[in-house]
N, C-alpha and C. Protein backbone atom coordinates (compact mmCIF):
# COMPACT_ATOMS: atom_id res chain seq x y z
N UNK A 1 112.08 104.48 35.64
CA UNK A 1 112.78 103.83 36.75
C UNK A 1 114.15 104.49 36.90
N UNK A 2 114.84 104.90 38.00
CA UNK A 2 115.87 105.52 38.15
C UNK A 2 116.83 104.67 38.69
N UNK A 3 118.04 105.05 39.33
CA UNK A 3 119.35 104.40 38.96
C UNK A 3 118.94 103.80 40.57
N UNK A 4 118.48 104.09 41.31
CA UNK A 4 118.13 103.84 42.98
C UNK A 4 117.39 102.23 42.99
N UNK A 5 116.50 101.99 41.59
CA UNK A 5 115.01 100.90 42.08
C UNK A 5 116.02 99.68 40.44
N UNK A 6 115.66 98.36 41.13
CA UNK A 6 116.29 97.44 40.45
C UNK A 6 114.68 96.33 40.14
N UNK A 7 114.73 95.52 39.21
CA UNK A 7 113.36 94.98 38.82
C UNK A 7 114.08 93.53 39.20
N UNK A 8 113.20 92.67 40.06
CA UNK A 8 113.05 91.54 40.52
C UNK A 8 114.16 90.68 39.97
N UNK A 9 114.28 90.80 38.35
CA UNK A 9 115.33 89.79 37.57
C UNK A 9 116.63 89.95 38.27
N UNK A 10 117.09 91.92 38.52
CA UNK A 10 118.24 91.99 38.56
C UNK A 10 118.22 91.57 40.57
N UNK A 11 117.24 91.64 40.94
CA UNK A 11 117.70 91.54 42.36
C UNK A 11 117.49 89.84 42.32
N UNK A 12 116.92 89.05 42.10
CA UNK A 12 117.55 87.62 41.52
C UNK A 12 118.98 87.39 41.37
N UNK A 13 119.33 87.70 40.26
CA UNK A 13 120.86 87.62 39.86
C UNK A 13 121.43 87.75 40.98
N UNK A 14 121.56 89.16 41.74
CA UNK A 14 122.34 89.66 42.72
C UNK A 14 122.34 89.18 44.40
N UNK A 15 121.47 88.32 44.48
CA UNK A 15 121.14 87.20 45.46
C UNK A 15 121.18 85.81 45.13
N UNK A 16 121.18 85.43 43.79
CA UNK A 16 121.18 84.10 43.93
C UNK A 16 119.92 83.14 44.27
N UNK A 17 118.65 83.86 44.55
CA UNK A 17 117.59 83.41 44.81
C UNK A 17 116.61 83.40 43.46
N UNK A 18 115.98 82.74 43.27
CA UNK A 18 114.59 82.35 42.24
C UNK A 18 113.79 83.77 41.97
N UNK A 19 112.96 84.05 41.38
CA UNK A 19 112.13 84.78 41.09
C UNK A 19 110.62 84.57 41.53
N UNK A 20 110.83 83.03 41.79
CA UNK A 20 109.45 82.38 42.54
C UNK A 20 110.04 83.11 44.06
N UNK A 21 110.88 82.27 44.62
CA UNK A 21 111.40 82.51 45.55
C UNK A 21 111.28 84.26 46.69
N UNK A 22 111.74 85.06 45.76
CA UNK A 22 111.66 86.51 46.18
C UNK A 22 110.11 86.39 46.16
N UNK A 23 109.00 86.53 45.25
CA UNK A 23 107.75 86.22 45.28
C UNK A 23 106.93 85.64 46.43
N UNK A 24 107.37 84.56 46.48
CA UNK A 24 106.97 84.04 48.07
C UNK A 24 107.49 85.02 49.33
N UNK A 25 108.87 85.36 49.45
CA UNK A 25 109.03 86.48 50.73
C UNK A 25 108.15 87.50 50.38
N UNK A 26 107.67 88.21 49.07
CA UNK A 26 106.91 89.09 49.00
C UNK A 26 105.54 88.67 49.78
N UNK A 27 104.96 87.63 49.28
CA UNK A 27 103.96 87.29 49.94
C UNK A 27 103.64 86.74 51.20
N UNK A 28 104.96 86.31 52.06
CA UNK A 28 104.75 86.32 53.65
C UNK A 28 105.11 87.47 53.93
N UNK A 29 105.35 88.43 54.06
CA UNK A 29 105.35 89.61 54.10
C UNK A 29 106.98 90.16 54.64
N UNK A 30 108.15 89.35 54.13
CA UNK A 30 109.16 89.06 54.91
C UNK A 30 110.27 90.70 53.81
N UNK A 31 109.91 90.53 52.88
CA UNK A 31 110.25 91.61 52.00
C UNK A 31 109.73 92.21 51.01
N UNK A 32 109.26 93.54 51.27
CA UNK A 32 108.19 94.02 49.92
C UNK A 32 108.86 94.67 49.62
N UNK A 33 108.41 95.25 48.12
CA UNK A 33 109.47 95.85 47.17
C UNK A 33 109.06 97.63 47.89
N UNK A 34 109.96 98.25 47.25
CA UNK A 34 109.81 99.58 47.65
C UNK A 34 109.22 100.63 46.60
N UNK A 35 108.87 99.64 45.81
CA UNK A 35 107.94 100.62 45.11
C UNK A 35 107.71 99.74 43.67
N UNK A 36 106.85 100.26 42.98
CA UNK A 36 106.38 99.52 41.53
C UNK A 36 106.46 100.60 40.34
N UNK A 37 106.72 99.62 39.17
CA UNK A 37 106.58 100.38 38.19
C UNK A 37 105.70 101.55 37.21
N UNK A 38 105.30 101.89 36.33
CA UNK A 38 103.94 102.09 35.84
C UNK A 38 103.24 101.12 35.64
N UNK A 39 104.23 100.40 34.96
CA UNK A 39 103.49 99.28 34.73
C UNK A 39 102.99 98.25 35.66
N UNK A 40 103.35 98.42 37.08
CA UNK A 40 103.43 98.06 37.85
C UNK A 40 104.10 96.76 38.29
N UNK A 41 105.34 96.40 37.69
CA UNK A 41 106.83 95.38 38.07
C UNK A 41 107.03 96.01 39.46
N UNK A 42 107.40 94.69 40.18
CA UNK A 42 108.44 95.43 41.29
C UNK A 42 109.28 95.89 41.44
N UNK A 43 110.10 96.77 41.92
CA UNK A 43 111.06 97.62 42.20
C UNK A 43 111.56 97.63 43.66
N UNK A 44 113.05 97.22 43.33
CA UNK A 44 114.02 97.01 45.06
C UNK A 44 115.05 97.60 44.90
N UNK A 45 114.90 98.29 46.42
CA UNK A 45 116.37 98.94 46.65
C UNK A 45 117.47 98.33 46.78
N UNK A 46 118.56 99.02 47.47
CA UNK A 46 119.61 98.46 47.71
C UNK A 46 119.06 97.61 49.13
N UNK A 47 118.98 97.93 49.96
CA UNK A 47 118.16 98.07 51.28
C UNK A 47 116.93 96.35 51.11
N UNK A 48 116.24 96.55 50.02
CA UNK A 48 115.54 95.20 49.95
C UNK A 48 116.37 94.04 49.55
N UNK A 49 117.40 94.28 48.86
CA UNK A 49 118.63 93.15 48.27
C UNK A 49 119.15 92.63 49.75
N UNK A 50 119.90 93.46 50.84
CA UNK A 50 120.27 93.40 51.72
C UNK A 50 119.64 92.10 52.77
N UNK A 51 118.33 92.49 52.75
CA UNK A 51 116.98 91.90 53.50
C UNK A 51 116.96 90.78 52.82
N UNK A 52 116.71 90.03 52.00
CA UNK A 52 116.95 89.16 51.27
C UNK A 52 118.01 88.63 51.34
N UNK A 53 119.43 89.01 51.29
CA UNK A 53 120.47 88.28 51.55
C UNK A 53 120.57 87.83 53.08
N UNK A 54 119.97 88.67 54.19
CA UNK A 54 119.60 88.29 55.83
C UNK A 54 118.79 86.78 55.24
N UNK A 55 117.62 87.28 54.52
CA UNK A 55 117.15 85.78 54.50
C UNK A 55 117.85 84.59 53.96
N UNK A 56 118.49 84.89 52.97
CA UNK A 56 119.07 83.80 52.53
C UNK A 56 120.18 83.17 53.27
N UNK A 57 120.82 83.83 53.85
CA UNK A 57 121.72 83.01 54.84
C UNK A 57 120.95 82.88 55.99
N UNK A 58 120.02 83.12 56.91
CA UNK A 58 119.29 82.17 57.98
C UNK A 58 118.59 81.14 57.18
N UNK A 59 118.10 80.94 55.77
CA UNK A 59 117.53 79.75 55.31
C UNK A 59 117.90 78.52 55.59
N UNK A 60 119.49 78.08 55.29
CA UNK A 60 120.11 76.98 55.68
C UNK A 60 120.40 76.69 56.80
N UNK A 61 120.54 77.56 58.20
CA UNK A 61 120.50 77.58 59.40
C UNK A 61 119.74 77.06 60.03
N UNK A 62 118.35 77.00 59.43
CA UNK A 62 116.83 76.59 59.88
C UNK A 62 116.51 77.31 60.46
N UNK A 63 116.21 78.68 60.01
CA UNK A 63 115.53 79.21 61.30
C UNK A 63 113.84 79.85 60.45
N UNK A 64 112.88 79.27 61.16
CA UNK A 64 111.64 79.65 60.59
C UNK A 64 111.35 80.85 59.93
N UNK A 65 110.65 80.96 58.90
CA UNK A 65 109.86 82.36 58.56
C UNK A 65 109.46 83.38 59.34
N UNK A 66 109.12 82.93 60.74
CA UNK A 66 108.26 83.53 61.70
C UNK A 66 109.67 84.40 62.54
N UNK A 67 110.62 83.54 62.78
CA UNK A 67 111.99 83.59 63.07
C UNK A 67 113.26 84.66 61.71
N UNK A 68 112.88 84.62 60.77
CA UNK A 68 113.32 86.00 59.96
C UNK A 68 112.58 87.21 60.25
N UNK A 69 111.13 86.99 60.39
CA UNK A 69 110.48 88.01 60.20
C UNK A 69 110.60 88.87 61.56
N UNK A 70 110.82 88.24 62.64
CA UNK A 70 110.89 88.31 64.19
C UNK A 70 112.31 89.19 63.82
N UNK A 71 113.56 88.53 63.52
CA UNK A 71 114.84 89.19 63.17
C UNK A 71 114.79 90.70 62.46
N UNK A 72 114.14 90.77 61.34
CA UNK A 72 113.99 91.47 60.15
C UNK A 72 113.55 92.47 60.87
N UNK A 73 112.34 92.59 61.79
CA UNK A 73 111.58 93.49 62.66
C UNK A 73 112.77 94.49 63.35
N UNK A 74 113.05 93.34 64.71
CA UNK A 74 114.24 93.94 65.50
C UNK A 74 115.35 94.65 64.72
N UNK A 75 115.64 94.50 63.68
CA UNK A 75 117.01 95.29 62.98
C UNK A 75 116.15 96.58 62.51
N UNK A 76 115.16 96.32 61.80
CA UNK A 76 114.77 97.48 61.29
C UNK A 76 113.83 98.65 62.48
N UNK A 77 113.74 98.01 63.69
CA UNK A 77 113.57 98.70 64.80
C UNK A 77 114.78 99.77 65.34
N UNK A 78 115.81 99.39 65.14
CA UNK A 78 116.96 99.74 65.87
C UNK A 78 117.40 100.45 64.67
N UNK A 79 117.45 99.93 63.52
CA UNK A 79 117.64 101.20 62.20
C UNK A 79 117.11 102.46 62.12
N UNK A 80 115.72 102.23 62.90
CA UNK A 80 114.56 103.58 62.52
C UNK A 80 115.42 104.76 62.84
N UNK A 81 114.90 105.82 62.33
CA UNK A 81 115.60 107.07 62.50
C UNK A 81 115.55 107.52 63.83
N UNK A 82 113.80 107.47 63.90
CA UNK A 82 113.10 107.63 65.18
C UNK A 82 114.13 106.74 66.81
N UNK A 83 114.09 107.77 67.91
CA UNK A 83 115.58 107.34 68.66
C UNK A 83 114.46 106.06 69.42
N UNK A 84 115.04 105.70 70.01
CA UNK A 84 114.55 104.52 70.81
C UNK A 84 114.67 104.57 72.60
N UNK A 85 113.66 104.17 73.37
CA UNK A 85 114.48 104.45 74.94
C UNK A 85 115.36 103.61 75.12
N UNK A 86 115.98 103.64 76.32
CA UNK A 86 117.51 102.83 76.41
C UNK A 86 116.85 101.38 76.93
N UNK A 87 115.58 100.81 77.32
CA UNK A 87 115.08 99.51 77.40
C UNK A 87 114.48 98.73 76.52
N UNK A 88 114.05 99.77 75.69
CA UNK A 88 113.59 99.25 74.23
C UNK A 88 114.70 98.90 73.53
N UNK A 89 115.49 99.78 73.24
CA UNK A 89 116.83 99.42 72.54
C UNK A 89 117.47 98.21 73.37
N UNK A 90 117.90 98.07 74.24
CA UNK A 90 118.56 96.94 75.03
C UNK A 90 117.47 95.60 74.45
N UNK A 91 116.05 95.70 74.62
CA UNK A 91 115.57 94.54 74.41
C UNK A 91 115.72 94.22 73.10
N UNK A 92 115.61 95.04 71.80
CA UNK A 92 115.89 94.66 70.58
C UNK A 92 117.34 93.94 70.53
N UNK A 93 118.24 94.50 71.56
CA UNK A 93 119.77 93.92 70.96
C UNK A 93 119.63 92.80 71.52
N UNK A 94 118.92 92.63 72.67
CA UNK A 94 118.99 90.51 73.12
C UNK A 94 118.61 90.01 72.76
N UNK A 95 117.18 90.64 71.36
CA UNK A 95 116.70 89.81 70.49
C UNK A 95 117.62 89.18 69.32
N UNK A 96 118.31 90.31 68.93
CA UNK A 96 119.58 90.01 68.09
C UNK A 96 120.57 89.27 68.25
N UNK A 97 120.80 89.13 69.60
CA UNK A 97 121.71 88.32 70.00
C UNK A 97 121.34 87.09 70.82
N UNK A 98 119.95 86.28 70.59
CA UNK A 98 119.63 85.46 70.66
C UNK A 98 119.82 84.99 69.29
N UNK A 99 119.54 85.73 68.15
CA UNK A 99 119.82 84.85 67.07
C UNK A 99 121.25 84.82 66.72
N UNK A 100 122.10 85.93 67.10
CA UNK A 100 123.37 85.62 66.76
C UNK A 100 124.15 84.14 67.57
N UNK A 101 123.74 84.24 68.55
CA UNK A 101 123.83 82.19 69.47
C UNK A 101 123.17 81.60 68.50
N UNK A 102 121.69 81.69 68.21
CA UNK A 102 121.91 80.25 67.85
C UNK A 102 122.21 80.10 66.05
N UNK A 103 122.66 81.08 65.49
CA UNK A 103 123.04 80.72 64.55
C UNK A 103 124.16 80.01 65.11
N UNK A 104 125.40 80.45 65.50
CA UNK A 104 126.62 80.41 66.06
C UNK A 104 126.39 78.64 66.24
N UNK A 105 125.56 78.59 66.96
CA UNK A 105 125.35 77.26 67.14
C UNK A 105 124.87 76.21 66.64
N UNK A 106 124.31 76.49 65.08
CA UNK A 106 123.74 75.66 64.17
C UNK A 106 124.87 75.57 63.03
N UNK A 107 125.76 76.69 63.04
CA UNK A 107 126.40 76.53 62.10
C UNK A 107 128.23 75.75 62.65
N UNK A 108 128.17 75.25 64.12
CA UNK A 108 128.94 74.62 64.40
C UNK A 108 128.76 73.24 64.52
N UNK A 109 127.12 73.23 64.24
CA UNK A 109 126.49 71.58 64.27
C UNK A 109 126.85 71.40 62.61
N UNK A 110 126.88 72.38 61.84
CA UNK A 110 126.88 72.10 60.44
C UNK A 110 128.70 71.95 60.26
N UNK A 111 129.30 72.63 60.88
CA UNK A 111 130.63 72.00 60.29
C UNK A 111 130.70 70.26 60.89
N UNK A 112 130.40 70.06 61.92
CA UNK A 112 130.83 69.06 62.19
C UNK A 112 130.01 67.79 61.33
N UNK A 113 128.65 68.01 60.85
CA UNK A 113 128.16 67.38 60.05
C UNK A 113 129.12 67.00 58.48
N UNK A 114 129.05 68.42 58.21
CA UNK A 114 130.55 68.32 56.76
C UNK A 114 131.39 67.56 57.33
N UNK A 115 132.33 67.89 58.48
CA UNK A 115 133.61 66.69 58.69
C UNK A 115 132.86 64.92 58.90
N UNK A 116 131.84 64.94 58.93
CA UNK A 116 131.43 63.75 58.91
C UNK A 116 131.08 63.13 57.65
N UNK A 117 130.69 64.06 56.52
CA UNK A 117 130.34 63.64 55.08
C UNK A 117 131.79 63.61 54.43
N UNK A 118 132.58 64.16 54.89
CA UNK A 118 134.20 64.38 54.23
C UNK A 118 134.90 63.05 54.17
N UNK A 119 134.70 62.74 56.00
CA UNK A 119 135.47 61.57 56.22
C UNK A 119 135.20 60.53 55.41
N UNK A 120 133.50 60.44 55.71
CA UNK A 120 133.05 59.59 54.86
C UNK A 120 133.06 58.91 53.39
N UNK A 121 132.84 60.19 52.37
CA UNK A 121 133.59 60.32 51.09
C UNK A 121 135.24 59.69 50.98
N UNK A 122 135.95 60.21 52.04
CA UNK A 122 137.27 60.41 51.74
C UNK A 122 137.44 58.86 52.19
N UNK A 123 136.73 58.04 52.96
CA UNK A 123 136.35 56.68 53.21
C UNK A 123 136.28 55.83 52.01
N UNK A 124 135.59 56.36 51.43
CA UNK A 124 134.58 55.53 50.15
C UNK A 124 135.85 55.46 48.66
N UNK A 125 136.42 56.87 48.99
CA UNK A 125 137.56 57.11 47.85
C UNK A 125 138.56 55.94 48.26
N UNK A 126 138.90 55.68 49.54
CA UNK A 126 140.11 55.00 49.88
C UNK A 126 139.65 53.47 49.61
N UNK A 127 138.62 53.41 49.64
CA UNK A 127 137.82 52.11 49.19
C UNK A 127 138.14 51.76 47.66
N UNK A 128 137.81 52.76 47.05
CA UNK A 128 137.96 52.51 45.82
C UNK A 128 139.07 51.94 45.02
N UNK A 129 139.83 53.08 46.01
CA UNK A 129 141.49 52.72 45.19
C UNK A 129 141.91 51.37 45.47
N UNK A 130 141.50 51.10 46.93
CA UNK A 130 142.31 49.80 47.27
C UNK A 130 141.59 48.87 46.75
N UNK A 131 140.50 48.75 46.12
CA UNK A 131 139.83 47.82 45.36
C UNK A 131 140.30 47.66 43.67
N UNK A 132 140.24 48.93 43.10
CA UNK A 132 141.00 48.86 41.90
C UNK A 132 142.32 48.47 41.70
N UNK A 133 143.51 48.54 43.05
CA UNK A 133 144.53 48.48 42.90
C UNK A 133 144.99 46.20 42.99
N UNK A 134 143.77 45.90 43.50
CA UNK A 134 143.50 44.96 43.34
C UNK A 134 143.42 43.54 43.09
N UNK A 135 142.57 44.64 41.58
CA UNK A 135 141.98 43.61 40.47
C UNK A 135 143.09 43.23 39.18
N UNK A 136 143.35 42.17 39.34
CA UNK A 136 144.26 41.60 38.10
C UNK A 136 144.37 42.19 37.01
């Protein structure tokens, strides 16, 4: 194995994701490794870590499997070496930038959700005190 291919544990660590976890994207077909061992372990690039970290931040966003893999496509369309015509390329970038909205927009439903669990907490704390401050 050379200094380029990393084995599942270390691309774990370096994402923060499970070992089940990477396993399952292997098996929807959302990230395959770039090559195997003799022994045949998986092996990931820098490039598959990357892909994986795309997934892991649309996870909490909600955006479906079908909806990474749809994403994952379009980027690595527009990556290819191979040039692209100027309508093909245009349609990949509105694909991209359909998801860049609605992340944009899930993750402004999510702050305002936090300022609602904050208040709340910070509710429950003020409760507390004025109850302890109280008691005889």
């Amino acid at each position: 194995m050379d200094s380029t291919h990393m084995q599942i544990g270390e691309v774990a660590e370096r994402t923060g994701l499970s070992l089940r976890t990477i396993r399952h994207y292997e098996e929807t077909g959302l990230v395959v490794p770039s090559a195997r061992s003799q022994g045949g372990f998986r092996l990931y690039t820098e490039r598959d870590v990357e892909r994986l970290m795309v997934i892991r931040r649309m996870k909490p966003l909600g955006f479906s499997l079908d909806q990474m893999r749809d994403l994952l496509d379009a980027t690595d369309r527009l990556d290819a070496v191979d040039g692209l015509d100027p309508d093909e390329r245009d349609a990949l970038l509105e694909r991209v930038s359909t998801y860049e909205r609605a992340a944009t927009e899930q993750v402004a439903k999510l702050r305002t959700q936090l300022q609602r669990a904050e208040d709340f907490a910070r509710t429950l704390g003020e409760r507390l005190k004025r109850e302890a401050g109280s008691v005889p």
